[in-house]
Protein backbone atom coordinates (compact mmCIF):
# COMPACT_ATOMS: atom_id res chain seq x y z
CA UNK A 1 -60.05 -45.13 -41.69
CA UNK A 2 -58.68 -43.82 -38.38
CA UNK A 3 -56.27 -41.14 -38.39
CA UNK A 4 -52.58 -42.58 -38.47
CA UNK A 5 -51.03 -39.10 -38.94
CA UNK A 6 -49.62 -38.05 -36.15
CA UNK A 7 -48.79 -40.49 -32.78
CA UNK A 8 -51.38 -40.07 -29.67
CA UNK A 9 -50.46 -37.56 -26.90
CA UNK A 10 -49.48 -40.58 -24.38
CA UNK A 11 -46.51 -41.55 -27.12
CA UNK A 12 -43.29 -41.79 -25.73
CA UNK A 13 -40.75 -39.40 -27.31
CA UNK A 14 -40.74 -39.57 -30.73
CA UNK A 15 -37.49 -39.62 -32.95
CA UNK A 16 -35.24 -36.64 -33.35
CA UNK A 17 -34.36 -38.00 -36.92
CA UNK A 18 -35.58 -41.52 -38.88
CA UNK A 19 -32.34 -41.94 -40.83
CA UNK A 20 -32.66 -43.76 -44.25
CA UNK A 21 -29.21 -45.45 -45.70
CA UNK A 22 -29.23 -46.68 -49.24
CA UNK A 23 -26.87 -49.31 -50.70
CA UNK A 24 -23.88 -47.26 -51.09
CA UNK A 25 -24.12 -46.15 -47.58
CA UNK A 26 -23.68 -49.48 -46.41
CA UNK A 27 -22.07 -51.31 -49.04
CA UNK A 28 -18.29 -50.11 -48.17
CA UNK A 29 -16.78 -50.68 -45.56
CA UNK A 30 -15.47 -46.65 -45.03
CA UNK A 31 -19.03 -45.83 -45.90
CA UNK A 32 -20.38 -47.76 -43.11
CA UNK A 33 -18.72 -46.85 -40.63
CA UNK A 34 -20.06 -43.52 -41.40
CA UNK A 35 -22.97 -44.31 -40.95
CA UNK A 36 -22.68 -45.82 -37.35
CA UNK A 37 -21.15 -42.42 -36.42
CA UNK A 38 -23.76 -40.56 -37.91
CA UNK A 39 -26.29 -42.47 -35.99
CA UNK A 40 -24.02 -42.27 -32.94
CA UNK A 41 -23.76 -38.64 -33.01
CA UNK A 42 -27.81 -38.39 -33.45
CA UNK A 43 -28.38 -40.88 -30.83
CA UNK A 44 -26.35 -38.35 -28.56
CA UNK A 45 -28.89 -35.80 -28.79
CA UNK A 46 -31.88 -37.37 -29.26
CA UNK A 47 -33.93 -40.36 -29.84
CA UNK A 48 -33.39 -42.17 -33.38
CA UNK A 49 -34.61 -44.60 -35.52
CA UNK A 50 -33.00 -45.91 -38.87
CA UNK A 51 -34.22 -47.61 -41.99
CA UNK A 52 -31.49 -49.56 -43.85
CA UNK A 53 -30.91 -51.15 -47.52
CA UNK A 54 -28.92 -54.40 -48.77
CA UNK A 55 -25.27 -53.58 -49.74
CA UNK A 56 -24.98 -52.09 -52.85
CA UNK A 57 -25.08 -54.17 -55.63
CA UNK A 58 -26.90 -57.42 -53.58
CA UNK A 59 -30.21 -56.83 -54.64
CA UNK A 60 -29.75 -56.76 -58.57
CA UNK A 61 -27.84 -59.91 -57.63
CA UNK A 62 -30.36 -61.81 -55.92
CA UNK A 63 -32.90 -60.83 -59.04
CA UNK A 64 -30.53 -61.97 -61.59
CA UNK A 65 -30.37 -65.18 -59.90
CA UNK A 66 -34.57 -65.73 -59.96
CA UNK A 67 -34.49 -64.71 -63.49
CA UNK A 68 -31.69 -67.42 -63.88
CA UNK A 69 -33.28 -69.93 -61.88
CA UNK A 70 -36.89 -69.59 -63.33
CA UNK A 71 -35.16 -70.29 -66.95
CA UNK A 72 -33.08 -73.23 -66.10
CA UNK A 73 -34.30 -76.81 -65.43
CA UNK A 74 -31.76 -76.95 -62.84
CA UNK A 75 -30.63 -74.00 -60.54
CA UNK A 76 -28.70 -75.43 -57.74
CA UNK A 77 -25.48 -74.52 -59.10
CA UNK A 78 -27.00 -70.79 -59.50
CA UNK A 79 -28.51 -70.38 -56.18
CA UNK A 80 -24.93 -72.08 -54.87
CA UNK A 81 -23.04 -69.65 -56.21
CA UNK A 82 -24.89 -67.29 -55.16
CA UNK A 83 -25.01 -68.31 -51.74
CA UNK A 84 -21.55 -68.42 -51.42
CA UNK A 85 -21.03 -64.93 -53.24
CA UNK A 86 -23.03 -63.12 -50.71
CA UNK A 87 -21.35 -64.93 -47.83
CA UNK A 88 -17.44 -63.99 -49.30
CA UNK A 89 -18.96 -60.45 -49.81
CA UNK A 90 -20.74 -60.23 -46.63
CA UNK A 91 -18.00 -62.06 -43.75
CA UNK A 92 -15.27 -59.87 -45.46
CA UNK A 93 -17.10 -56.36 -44.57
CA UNK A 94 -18.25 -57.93 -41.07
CA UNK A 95 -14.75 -59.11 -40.63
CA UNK A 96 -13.53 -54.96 -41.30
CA UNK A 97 -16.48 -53.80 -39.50
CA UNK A 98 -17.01 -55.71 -36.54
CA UNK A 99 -15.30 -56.59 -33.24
CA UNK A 100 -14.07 -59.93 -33.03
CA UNK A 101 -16.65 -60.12 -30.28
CA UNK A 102 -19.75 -59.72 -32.89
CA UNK A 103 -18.15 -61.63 -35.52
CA UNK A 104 -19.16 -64.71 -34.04
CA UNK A 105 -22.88 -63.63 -33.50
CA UNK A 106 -22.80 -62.33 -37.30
CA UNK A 107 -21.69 -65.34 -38.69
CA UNK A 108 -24.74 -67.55 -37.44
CA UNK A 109 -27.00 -64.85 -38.30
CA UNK A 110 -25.43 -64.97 -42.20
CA UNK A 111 -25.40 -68.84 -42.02
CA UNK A 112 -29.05 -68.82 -40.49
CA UNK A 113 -29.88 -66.05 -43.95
CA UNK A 114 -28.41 -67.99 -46.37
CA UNK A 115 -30.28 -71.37 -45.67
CA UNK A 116 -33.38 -69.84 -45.55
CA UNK A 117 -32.46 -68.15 -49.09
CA UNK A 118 -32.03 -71.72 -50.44
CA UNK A 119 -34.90 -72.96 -48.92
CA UNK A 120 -36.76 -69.95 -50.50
CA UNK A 121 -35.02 -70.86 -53.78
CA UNK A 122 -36.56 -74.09 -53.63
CA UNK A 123 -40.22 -73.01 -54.17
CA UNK A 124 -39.16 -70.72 -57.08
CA UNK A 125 -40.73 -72.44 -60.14
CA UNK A 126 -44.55 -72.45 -62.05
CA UNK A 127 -46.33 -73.48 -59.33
CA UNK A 128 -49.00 -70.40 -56.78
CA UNK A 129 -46.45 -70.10 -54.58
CA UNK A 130 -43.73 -68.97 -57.00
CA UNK A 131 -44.43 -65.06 -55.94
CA UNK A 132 -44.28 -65.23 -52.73
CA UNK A 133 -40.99 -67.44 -52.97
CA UNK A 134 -39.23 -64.49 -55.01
CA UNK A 135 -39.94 -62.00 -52.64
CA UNK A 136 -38.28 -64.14 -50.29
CA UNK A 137 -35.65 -63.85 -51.95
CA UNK A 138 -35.54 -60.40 -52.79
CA UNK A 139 -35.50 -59.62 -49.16
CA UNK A 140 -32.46 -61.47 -48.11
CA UNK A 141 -29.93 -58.50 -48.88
CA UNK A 142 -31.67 -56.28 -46.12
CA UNK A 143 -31.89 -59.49 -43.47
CA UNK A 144 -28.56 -59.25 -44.49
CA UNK A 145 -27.08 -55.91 -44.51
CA UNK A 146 -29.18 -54.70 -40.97
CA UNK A 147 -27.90 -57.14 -38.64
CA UNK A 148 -24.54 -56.08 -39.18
CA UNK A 149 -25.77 -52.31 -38.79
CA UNK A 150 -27.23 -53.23 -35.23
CA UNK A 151 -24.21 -55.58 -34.18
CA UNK A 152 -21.38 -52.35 -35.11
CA UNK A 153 -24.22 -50.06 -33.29
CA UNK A 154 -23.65 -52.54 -30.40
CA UNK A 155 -19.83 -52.30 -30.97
CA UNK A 156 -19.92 -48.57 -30.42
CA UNK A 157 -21.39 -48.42 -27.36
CA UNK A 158 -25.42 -48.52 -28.19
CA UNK A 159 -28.08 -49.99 -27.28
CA UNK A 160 -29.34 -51.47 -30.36
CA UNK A 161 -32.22 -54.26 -30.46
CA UNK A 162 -33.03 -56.76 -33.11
CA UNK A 163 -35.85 -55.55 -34.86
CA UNK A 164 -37.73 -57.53 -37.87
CA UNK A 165 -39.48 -55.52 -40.19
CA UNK A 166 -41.81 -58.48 -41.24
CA UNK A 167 -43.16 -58.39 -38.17
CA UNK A 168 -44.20 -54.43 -37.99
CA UNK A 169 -44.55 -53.80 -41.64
CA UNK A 170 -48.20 -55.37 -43.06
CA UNK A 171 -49.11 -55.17 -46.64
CA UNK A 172 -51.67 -57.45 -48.88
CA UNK A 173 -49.72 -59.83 -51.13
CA UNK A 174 -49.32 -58.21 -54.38
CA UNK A 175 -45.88 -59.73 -54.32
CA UNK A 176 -43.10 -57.34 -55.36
CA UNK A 177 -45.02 -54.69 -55.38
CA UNK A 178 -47.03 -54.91 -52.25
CA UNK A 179 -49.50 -52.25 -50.67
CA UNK A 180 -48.87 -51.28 -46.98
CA UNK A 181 -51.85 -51.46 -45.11
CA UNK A 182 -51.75 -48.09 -43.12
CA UNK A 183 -53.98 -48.35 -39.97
CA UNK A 184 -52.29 -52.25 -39.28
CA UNK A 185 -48.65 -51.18 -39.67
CA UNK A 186 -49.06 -47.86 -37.68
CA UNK A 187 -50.55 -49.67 -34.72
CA UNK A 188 -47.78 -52.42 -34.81
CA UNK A 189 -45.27 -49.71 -35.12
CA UNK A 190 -46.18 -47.48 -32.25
CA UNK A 191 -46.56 -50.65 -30.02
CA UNK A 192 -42.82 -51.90 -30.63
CA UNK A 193 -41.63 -48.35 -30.28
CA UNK A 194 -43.12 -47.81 -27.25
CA UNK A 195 -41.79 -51.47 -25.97
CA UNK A 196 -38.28 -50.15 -26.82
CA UNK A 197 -36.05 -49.20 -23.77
CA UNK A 198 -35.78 -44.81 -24.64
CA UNK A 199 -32.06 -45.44 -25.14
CA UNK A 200 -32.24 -48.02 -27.60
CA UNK A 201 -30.86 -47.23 -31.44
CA UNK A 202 -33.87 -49.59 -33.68
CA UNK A 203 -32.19 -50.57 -37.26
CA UNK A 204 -34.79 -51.73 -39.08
CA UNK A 205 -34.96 -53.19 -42.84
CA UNK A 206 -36.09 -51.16 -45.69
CA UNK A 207 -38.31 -52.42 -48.63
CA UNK A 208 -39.82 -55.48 -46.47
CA UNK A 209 -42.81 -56.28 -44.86
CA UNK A 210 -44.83 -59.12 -44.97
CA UNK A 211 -48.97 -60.62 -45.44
CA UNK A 212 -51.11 -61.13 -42.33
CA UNK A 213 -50.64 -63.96 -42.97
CA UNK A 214 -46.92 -64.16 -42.23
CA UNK A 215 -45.77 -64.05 -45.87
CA UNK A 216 -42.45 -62.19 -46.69
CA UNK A 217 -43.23 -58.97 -49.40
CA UNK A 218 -41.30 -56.49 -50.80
CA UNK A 219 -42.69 -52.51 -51.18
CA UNK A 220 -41.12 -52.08 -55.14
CA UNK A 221 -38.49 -50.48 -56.54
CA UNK A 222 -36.39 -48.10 -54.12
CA UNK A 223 -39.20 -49.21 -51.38
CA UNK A 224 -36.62 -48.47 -48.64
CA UNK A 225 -37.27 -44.78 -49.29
CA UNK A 226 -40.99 -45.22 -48.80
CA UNK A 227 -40.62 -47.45 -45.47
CA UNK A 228 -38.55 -44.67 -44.13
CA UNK A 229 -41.15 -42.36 -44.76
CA UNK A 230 -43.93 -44.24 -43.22
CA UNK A 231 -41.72 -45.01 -40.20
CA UNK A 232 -40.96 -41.35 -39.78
CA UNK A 233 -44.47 -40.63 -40.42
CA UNK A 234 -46.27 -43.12 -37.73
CA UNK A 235 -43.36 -42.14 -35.40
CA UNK A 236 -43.95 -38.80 -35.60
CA UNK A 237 -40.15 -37.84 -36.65
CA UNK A 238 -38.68 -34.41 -36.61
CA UNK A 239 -37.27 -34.91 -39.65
CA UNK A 240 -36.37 -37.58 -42.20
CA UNK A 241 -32.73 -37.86 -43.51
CA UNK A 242 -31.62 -39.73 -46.61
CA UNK A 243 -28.30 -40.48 -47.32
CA UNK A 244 -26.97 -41.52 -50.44
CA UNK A 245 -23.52 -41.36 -52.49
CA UNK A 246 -24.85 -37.49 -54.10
CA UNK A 247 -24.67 -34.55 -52.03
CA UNK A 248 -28.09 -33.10 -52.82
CA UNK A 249 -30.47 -33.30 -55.33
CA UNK A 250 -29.74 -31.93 -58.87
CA UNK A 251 -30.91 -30.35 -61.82
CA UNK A 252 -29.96 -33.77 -63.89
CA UNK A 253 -27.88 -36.49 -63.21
CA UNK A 254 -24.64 -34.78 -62.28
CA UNK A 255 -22.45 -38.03 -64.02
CA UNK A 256 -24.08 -37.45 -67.04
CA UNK A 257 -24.47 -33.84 -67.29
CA UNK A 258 -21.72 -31.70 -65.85
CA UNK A 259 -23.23 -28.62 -66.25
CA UNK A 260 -26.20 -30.75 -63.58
CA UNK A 261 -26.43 -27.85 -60.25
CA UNK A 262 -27.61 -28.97 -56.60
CA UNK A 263 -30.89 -27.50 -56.12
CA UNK A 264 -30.41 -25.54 -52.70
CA UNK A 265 -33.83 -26.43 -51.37
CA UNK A 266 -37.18 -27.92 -52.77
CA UNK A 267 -40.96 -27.49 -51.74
CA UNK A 268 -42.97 -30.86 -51.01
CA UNK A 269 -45.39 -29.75 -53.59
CA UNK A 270 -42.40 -29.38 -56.00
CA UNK A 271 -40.62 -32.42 -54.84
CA UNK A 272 -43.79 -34.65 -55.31
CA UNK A 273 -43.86 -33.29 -58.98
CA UNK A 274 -40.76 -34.37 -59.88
CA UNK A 275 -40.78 -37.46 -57.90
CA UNK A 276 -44.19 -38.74 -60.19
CA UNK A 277 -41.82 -38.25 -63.16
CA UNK A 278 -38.85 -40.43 -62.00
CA UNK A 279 -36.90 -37.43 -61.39
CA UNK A 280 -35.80 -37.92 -57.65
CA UNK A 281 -34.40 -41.93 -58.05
CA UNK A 282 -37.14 -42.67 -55.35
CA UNK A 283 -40.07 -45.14 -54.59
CA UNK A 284 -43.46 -43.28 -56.03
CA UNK A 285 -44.85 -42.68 -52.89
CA UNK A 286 -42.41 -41.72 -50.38
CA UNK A 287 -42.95 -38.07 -50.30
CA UNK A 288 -46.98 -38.42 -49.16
CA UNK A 289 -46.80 -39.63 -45.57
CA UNK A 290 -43.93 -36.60 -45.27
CA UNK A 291 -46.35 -33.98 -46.97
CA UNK A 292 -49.19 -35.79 -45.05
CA UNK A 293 -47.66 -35.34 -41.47
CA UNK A 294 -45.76 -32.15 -42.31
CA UNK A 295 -42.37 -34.28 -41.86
CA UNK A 296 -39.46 -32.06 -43.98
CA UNK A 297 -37.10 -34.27 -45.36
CA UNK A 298 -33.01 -33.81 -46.34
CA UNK A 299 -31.07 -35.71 -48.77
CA UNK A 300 -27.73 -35.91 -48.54
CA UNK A 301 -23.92 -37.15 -49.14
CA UNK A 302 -22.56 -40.42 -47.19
CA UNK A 303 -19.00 -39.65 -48.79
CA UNK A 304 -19.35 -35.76 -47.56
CA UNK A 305 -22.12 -35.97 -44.72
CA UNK A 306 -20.92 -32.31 -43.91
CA UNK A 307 -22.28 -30.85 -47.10
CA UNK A 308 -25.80 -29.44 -46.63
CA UNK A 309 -27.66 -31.93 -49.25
CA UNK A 310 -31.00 -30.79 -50.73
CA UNK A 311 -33.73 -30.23 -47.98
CA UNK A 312 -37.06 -30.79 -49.12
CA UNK A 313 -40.01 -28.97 -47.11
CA UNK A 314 -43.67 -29.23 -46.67
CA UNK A 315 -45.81 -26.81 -46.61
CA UNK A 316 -46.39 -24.52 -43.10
CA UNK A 317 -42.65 -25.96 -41.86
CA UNK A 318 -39.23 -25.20 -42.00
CA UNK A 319 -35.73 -26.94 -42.58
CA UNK A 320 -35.12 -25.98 -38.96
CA UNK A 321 -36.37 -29.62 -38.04
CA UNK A 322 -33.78 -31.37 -39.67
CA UNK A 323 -31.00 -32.96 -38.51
CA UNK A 324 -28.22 -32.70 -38.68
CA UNK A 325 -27.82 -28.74 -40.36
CA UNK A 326 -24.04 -27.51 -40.72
């Protein structure tokens, strides 16, 4: 296996920060347009790349309607409601978050989504194809959610391309739970970033990839968090920086447990530990390419991006990397 863990020394700059935005990052309207100045200000100083979920809430939708669908004789009425649910939900945010100049451009974009989430609907059912149909689905909320991401990024002044994770994110086809291959994605990753224009501001989706073969996947449960990783990782980031609706991590779920305390900072080793037992809310294997490439990572609060967050560091490095540190 060749070594994918740091970029070759003819690689163009390599990001000051990958960001990582979860669904309640994006999935308000006040939320999100934090996170465009977040990436705004980081963009000032340095080169940036960001990995993006569905809105909140979109995903367990678009599940609930395959488990629907696969139990009914008839799902058209399921997969229309649907359809038109995530269209009300997603032209009112573009309509609060966008110019009336990218409105337009958003619109065909959801229109363009939504058909191919019916057509995808359509070869839900008993037959071989079935898995790779629901991860189809699955994947609509981030085709979704990171167009409008790049179109505000335009809005504010960036220059922020179109980028298609199926096309730089290869796995095999265990569907919904499918296996990046390394060596594959690196190479098509460091190829697109080095086609990017240095001032460009990539938005890419989380949790997505897709077979050789062309065939849409999906990484698994919280599999944003590991295609931020491996991004940062192949990229050669300075640091990775998740945001989420918690200012840190804690001791135990701080709205169960009031008594729950931010942990000030974590080791990789430690962090690994407690992410094998569930206890850091991410995807299994998002901490290894970090500890691999000696990436430190930050988690921290979208409703109060100036609190510190929890920053979580490998071995032989140092928070200094991060960005941003109050």
């Amino acid at each position: 296996m060749s070594d994918v863990s740091s970029p070759p020394p003819d690689f163009p700059e390599p990001p000051l920060v990958a960001f990582k935005f979860g669904g309640t990052s994006v999935g308000r309207p006040g939320r999100f347009r934090t996170v465009v100045r977040l990436i705004r200000e980081a963009a000032a100083e340095g080169r940036v790349v960001a990995i993006v979920s569905a809105l909140s809430g979109v995903s367990r939708q678009l599940a609930s309607a395959l488990e629907a669908v696969s139990s009914r004789a008839d799902g058209t009425t399921v997969v229309e409601n649907l359809a038109e649910t995530l269209r009300a939900r997603h032209a009112e945010q573009a309509e609060a978050v966008l110019s009336a100049d990218q409105k337009p451009t958003y619109d065909a974009i959801l229109d363009e989504r939504l058909d191919a989430l019916r057509c995808a609907f359509e070869r839900v059912g008993p037959d071989a194809d079935a898995p790779a149909a629901r991860d189809a689905v699955l994947a609509v909320g981030e085709q979704l959610s990171v167009p409008m991401v790049t179109l505000a990024l335009r809005d504010a002044g960036l220059r922020a391309p179109r980028c298609d994770a199926t096309e730089l994110v290869v796995t095999d086809d265990t569907f919904g739970a499918a296996q990046v291959q390394h060596d594959d994605t690196s190479e098509r990753v460091r190829s697109w970033y080095r086609s990017l224009d240095p001032a460009a501001v990539p938005v890419v989706a989380g949790f997505v990839g897709a077979t050789e073969a062309g065939s849409t996947t999906t990484l698994g449960f919280e599999g944003s968090d590991y295609s931020a990783a491996l991004f940062a990782k192949f990229l050669g980031a300075q640091g990775l920086t998740r945001y989420t609706d918690v200012d840190g991590i804690y001791t135990d779920d701080p709205d169960a447990n009031e008594d729950a305390e931010r942990v000030d900072h974590l080791s990789m080793e430690e962090a690994i530990a407690r992410s094998a037992s569930g206890g850091l809310g991410m995807h299994p294997k998002t901490l290894r390419p970090l500890a691999d490439a000696g990436i430190p990572m930050q988690v921290r609060s979208i409703v109060a991006p100036e609190c510190p967050g929890t920053p979580i560091v490998p071995a032989d490095s140092t928070a200094d990397a991060l960005w941003p540190m109050p």
